[in-house]
C-alpha atoms as a PDB file:
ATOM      1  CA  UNK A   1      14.813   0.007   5.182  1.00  0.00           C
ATOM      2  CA  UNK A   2      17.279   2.544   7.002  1.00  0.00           C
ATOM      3  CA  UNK A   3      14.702   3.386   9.668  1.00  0.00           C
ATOM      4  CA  UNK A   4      14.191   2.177  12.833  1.00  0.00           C
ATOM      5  CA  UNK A   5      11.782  -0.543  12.947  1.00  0.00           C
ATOM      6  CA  UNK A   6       8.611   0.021  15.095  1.00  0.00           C
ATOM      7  CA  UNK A   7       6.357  -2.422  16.496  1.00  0.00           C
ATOM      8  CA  UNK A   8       3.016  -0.569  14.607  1.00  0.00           C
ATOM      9  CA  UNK A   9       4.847  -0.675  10.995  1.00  0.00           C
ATOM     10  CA  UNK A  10       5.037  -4.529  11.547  1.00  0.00           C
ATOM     11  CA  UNK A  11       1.941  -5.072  12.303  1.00  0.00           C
ATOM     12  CA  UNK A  12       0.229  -2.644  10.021  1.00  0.00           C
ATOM     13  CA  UNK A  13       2.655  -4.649   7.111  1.00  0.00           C
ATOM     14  CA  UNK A  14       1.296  -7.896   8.180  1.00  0.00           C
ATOM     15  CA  UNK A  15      -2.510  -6.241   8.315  1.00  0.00           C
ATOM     16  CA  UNK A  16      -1.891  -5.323   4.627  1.00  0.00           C
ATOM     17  CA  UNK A  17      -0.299  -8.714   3.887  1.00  0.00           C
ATOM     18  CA  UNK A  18      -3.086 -10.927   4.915  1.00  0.00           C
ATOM     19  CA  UNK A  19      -5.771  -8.726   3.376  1.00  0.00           C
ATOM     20  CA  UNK A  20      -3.912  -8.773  -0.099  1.00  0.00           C
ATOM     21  CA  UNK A  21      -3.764 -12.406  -0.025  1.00  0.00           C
ATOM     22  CA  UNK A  22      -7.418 -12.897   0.382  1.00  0.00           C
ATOM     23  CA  UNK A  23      -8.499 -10.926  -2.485  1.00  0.00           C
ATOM     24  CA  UNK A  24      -6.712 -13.758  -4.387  1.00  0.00           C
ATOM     25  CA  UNK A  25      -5.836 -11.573  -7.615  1.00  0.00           C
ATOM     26  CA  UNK A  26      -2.457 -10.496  -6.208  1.00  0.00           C
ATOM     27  CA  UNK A  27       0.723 -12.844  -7.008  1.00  0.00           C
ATOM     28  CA  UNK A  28       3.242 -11.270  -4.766  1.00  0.00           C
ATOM     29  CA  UNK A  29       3.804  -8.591  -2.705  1.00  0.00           C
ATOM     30  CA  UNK A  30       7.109  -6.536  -0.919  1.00  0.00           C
ATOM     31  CA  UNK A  31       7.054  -4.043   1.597  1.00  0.00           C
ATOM     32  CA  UNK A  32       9.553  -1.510   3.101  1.00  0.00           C
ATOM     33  CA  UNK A  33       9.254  -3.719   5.996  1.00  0.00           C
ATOM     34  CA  UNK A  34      10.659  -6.690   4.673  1.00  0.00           C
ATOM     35  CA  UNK A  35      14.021  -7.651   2.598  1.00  0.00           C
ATOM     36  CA  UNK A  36      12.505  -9.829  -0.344  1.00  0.00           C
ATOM     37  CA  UNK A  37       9.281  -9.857  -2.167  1.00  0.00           C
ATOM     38  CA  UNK A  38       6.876 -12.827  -1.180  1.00  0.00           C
ATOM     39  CA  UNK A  39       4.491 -15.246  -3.292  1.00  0.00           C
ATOM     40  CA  UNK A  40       1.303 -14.611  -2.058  1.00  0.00           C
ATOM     41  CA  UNK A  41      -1.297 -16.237  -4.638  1.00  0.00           C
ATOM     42  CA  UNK A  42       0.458 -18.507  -7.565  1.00  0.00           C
ATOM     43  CA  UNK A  43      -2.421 -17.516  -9.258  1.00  0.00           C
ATOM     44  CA  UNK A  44      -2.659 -13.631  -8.950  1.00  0.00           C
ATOM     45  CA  UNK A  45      -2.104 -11.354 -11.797  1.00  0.00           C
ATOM     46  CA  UNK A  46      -0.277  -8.428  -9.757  1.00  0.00           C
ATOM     47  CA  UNK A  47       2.103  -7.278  -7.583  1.00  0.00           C
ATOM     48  CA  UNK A  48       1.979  -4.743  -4.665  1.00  0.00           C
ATOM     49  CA  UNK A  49       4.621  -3.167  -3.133  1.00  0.00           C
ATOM     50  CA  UNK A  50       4.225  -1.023  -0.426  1.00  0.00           C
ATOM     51  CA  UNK A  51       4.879   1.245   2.919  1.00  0.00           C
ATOM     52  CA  UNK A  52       2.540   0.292   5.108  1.00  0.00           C
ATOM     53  CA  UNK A  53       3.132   3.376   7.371  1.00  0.00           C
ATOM     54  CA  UNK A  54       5.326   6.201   6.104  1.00  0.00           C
ATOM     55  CA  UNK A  55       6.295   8.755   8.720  1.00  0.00           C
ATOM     56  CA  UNK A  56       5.142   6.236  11.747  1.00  0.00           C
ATOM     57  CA  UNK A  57       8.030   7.782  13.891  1.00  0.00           C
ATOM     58  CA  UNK A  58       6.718  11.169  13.790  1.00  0.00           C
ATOM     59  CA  UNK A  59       3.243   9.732  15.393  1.00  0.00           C
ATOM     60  CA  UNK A  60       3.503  11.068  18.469  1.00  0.00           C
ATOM     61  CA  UNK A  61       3.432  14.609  16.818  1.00  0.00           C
ATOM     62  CA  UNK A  62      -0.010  13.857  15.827  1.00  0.00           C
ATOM     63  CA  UNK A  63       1.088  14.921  12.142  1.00  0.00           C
ATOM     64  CA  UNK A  64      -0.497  13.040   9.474  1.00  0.00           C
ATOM     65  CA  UNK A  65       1.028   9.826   8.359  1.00  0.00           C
ATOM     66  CA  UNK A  66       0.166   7.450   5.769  1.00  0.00           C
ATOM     67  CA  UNK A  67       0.210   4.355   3.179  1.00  0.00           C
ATOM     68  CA  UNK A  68       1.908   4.497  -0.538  1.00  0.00           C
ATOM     69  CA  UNK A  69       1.255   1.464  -2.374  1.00  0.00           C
ATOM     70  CA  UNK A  70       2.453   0.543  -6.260  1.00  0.00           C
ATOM     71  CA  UNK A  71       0.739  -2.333  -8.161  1.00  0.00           C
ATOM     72  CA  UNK A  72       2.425  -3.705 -10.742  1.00  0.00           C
ATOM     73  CA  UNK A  73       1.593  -6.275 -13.632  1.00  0.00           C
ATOM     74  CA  UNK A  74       2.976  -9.668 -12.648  1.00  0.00           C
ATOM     75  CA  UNK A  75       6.444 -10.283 -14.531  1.00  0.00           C
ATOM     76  CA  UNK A  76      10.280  -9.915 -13.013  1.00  0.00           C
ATOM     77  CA  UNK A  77       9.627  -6.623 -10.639  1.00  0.00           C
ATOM     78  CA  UNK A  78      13.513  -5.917 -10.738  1.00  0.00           C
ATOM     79  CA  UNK A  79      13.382  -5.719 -14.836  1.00  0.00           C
ATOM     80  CA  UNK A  80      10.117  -3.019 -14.179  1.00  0.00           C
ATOM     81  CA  UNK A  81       9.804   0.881 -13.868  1.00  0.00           C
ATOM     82  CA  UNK A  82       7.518   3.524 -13.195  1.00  0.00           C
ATOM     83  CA  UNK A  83       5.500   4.029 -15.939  1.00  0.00           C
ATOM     84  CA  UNK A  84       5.049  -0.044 -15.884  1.00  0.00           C
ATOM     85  CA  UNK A  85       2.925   0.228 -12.665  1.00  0.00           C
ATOM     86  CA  UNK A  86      -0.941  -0.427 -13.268  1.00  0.00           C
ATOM     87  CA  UNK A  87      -2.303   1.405 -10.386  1.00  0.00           C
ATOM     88  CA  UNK A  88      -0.659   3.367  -7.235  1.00  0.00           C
ATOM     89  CA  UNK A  89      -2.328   4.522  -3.881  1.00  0.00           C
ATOM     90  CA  UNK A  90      -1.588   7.186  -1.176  1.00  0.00           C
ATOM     91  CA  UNK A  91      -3.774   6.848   1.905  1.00  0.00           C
ATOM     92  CA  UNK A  92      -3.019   9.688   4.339  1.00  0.00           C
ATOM     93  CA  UNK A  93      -4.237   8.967   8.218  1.00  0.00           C
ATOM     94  CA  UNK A  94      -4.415  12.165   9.843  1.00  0.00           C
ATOM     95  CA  UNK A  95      -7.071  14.703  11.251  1.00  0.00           C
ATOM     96  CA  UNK A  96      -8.885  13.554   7.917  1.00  0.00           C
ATOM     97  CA  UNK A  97      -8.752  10.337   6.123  1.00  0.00           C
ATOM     98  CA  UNK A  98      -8.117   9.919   2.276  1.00  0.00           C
ATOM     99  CA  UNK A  99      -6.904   8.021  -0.295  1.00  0.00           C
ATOM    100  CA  UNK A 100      -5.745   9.243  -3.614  1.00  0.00           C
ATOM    101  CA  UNK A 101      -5.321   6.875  -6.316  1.00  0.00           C
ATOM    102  CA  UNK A 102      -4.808   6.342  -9.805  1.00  0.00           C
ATOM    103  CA  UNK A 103      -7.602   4.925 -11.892  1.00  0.00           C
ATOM    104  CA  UNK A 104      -6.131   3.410 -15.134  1.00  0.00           C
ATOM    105  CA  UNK A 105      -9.064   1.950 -16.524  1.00  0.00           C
ATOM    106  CA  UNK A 106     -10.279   6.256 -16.710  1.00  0.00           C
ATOM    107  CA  UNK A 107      -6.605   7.539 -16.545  1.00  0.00           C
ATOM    108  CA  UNK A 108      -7.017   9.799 -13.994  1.00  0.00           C
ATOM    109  CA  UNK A 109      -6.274  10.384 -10.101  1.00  0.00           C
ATOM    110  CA  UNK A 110      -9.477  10.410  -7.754  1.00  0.00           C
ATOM    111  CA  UNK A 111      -9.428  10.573  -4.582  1.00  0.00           C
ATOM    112  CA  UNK A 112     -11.637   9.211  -1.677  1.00  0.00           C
ATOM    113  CA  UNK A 113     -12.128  10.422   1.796  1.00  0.00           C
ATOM    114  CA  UNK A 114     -13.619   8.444   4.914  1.00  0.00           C
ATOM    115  CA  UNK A 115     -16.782  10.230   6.337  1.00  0.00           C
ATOM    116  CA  UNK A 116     -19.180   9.366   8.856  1.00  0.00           C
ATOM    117  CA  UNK A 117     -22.492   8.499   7.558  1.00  0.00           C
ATOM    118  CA  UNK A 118     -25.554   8.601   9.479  1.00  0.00           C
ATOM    119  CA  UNK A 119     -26.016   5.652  12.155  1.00  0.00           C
ATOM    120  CA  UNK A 120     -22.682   4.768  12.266  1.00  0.00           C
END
């Protein structure tokens, strides 16, 4: 929260905000952008924090920037660590798209990366 605010990491936080609470599985959420975590389903099993752009002020550099998310089990976040998160993401925007994550349910890190197919 030391940086300088920008009017993209706002918006991308409240992009990620509204599209966690309509998968309806996630309890609460916090973000870099914001001072306090926030209920976001009473009846979600999980909560995200996140960064919804990391390195946003070096944008005009056209260097690559990206997303880091942690989901947690739902409980008292302050009383958790680490090795309590459930799943974590990394999606890195840049001359290529991916996003590496880590798969719990196969306990292992795979990673995904945004293609064109054909007709699109």
């Amino acid at each position: 929260m030391g940086d300088v605010q920008l009017d993209m990491d706002i918006q991308t936080d409240q992009l990620i905000f509204e599209a966690l609470a309509k998968t309806g599985v996630v309890y609460s959420g916090a973000s870099e952008e914001t001072a306090e975590e926030s209920i976001i389903s009473p009846e979600g099993l999980f909560i995200v924090t996140w960064d919804p752009l990391d390195g946003s002020s070096i944008i005009d550099s056209n260097g690559a920037i990206g997303s880091i998310f942690g989901i947690w089990p739902k409980g008292n976040l302050m009383d958790m660590h680490g090795r309590d998160q459930v799943g974590a993401l990394l999606c890195v925007y840049g001359s290529r798209t991916n996003c590496i994550f880590y798969n719990n349910i196969k306990d292992r890190v795979d990673e995904l990366t945004l293609m064109k197919t054909e007709g699109s």
